[in-house]
Protein backbone atom coordinates (compact mmCIF):
# COMPACT_ATOMS: atom_id res chain seq x y z
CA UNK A 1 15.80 57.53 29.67
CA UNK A 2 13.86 54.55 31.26
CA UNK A 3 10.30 53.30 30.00
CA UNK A 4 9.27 54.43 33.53
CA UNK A 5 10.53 58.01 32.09
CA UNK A 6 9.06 57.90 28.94
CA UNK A 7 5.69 56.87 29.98
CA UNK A 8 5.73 59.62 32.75
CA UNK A 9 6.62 62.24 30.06
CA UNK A 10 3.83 60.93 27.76
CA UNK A 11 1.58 61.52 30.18
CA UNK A 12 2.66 64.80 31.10
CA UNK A 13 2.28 65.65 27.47
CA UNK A 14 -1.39 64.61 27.81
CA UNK A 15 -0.69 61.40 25.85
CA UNK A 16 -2.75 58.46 26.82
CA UNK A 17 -0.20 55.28 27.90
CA UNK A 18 -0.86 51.57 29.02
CA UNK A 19 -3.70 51.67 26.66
CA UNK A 20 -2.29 48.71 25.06
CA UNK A 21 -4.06 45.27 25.18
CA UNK A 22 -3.28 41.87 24.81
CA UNK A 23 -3.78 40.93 21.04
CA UNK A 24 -5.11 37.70 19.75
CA UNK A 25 -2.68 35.15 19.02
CA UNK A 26 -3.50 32.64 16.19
CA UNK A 27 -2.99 31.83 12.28
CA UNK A 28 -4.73 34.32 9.54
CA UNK A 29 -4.73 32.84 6.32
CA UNK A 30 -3.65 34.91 3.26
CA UNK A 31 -5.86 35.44 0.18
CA UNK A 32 -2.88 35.45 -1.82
CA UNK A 33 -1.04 32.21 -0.38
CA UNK A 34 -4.11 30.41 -0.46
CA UNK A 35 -4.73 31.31 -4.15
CA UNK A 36 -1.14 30.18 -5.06
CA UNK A 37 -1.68 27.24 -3.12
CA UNK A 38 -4.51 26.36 -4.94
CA UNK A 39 -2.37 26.85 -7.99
CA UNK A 40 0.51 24.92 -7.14
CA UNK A 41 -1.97 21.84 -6.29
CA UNK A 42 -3.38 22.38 -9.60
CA UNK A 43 -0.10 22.24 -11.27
CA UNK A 44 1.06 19.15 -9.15
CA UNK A 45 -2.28 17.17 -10.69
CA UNK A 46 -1.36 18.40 -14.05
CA UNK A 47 2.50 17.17 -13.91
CA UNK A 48 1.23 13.99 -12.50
CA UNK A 49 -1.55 13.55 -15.43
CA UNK A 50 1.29 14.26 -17.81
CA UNK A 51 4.07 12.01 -16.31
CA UNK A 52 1.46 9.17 -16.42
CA UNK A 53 0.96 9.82 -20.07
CA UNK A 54 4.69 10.15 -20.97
CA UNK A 55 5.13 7.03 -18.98
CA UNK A 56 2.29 5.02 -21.34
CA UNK A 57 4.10 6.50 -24.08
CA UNK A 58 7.23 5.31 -23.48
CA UNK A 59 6.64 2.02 -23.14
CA UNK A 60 5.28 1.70 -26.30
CA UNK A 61 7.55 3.33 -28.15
CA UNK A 62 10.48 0.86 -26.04
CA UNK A 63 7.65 -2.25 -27.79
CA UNK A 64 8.27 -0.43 -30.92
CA UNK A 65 12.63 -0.29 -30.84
CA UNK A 66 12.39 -3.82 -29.37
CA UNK A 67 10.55 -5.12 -32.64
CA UNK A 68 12.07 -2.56 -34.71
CA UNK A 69 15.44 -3.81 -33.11
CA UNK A 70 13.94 -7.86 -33.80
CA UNK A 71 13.17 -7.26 -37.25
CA UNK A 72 9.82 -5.62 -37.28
CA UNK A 73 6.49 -7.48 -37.19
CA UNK A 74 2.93 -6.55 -37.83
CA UNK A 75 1.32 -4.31 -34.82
């Protein structure tokens, strides 16, 4: 059966066809992606707050081994 068929039997069966229209074309943004977006930004700043701090960190404790190594001295 053809569309041509099939619409001709829909509207022998007294169902309405070509009723269709064009639909708007465009980006919807999700509630949920946006939220998880958010998030993950949130996260990012966090990691980055916390790799900063590590990195202080380490370097003193690599001035610590380094005198520790040397024979000490007074901090």
């Amino acid at each position: 059966m053809t569309a041509d068929e099939i619409k001709k039997a829909l509207e022998e069966m007294g169902i309405p066809v070509n009723q269709w229209k064009k639909t708007n074309t465009g980006t919807v943004k999700s509630p949920i992606l946006e939220k998880q977006k958010e998030a993950l930004n949130q996260m990012k700043s966090l990691l980055e707050i916390q790799l900063e701090r590590d990195q202080h960190t380490l370097s003193h404790l690599h001035v610590a081994l380094q005198k520790a190594k040397h024979g000490g001295g007074g901090q």
